[in-house]
C-alpha atoms as a PDB file:
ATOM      1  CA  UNK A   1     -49.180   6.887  -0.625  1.00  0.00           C
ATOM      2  CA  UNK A   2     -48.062   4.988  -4.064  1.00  0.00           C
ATOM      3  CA  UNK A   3     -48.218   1.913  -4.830  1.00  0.00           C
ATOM      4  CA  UNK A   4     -45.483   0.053  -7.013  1.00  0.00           C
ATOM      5  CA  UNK A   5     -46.500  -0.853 -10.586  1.00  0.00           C
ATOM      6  CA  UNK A   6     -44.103  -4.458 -10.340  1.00  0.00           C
ATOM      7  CA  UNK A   7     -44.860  -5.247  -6.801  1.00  0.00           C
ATOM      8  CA  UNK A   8     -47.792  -3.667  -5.125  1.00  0.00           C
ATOM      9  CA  UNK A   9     -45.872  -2.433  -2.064  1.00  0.00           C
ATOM     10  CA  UNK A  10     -46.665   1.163  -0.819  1.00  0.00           C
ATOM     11  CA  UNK A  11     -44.227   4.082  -1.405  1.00  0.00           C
ATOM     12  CA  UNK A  12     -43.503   7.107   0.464  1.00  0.00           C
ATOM     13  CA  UNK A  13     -45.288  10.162  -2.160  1.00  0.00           C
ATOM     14  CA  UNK A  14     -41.618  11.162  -3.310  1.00  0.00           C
ATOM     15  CA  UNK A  15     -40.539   8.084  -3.498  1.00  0.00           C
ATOM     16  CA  UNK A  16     -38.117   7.235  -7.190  1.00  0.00           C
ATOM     17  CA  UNK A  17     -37.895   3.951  -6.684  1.00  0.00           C
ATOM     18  CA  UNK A  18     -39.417   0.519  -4.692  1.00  0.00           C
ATOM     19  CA  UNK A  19     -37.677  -0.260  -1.650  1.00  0.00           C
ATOM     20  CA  UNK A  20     -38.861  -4.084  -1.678  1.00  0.00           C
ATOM     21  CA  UNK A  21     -38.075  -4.663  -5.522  1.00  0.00           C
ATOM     22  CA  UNK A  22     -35.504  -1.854  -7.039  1.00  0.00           C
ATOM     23  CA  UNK A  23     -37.964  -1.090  -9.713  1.00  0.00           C
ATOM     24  CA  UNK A  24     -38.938   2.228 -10.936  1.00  0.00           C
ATOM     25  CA  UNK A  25     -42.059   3.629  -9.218  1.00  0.00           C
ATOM     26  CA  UNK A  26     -43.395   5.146 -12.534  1.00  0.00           C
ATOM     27  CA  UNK A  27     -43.256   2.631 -15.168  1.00  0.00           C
ATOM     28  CA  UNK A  28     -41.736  -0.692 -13.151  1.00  0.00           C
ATOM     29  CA  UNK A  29     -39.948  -2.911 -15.211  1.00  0.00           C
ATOM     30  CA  UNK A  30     -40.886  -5.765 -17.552  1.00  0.00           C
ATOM     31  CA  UNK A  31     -40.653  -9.214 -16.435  1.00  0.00           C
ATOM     32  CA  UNK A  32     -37.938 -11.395 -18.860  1.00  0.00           C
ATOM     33  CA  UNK A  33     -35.540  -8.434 -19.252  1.00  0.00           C
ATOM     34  CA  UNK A  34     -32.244 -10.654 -20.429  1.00  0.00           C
ATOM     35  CA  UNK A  35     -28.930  -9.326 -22.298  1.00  0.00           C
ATOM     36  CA  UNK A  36     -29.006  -9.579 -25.457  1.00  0.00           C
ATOM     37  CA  UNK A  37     -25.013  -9.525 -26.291  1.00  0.00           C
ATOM     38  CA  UNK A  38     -23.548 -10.678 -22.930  1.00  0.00           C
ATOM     39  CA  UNK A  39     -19.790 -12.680 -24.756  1.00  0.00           C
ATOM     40  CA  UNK A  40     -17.978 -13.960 -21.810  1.00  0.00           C
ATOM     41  CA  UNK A  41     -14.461 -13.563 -22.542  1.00  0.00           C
ATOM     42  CA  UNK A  42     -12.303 -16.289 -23.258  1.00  0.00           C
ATOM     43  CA  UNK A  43     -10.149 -17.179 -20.277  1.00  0.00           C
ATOM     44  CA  UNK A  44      -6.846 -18.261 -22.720  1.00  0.00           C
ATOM     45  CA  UNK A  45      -6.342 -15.220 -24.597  1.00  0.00           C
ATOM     46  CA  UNK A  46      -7.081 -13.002 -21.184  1.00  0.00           C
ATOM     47  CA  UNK A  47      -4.335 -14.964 -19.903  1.00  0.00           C
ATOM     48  CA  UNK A  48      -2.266 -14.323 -23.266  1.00  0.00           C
ATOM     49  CA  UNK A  49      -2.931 -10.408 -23.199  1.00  0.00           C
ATOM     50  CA  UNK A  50      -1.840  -9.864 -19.764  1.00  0.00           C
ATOM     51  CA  UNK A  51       1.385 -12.597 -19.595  1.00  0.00           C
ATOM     52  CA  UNK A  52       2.211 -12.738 -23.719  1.00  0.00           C
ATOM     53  CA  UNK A  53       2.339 -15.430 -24.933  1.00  0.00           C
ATOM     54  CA  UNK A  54       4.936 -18.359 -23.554  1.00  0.00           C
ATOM     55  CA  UNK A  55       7.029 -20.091 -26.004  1.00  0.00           C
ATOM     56  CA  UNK A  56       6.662 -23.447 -25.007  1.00  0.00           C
ATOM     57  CA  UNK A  57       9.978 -24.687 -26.990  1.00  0.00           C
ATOM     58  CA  UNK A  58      12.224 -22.380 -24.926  1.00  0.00           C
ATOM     59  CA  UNK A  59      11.166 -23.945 -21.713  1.00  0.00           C
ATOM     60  CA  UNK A  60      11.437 -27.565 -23.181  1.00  0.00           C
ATOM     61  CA  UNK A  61      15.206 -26.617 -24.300  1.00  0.00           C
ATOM     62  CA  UNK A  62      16.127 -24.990 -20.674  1.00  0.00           C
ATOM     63  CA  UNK A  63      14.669 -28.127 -18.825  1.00  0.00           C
ATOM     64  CA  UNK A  64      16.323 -30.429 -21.196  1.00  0.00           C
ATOM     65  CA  UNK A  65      19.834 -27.993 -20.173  1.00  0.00           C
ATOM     66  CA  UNK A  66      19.167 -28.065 -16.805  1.00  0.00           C
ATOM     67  CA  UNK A  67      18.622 -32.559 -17.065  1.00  0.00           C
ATOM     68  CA  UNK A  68      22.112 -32.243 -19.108  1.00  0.00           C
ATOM     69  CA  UNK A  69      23.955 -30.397 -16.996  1.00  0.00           C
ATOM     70  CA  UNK A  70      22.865 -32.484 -13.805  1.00  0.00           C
ATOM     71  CA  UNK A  71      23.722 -35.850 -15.885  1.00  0.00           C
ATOM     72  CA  UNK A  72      27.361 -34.475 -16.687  1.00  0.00           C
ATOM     73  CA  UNK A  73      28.044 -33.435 -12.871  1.00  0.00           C
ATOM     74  CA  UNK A  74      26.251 -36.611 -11.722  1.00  0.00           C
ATOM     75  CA  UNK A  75      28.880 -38.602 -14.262  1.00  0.00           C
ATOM     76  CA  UNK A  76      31.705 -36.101 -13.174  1.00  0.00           C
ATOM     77  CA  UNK A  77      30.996 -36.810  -9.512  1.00  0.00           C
ATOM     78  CA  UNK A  78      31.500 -41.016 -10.086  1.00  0.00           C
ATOM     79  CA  UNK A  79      34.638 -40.919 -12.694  1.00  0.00           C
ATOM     80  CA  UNK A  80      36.775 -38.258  -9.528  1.00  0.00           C
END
C-alpha cells in the first residue's frame, strides 16, 4: 500500500492519483497554488460582441415617433 504525499490516506499500489484529495500520488501538490492571470471578462463589451452595439439615438427617435403618432390620432379622434 501507498500512502499520499498531501494527505496521508492509503492508495491501492497502482494507484495515479488520491481518491480522498485529487492529488497526484507521486509528488502531491503544493499548498497556495493560485492563478496568476485569471482577467474576468467584462460583462458590457461581452454583451456588445454578441448583440453589437445599440444606437441609443435611434430608439429615442422611434419612441418619440411612436408618442407623435399616438398624440396626432388621439387629437384626430376629438376634432371628428
Amino acid at each position: 500500500m501507498k500512502i499520499c504525499p498531501h494527505c496521508g490516506a492509503e492508495l491501492k499500489d497502482k494507484a495515479t492519483f488520491c481518491k480522498e484529495c485529487g492529488s497526484d500520488t507521486e509528488t502531491g501538490w503544493k499548498e497556495g497554488a493560485e492563478f496568476v492571470d485569471l482577467e474576468t471578462p467584462d460583462y458590457d463589451e461581452i454583451v456588445e460582441n454578441e448583440f453589437g452595439k445599440r444606437n441609443r439615438w435611434s430608439s429615442k427617435i422611434a419612441s418619440l415617433f411612436v408618442v407623435g403618432i399616438l398624440l396626432f390620432a388621439f387629437v384626430l379622434a376629438f376634432i371628428f
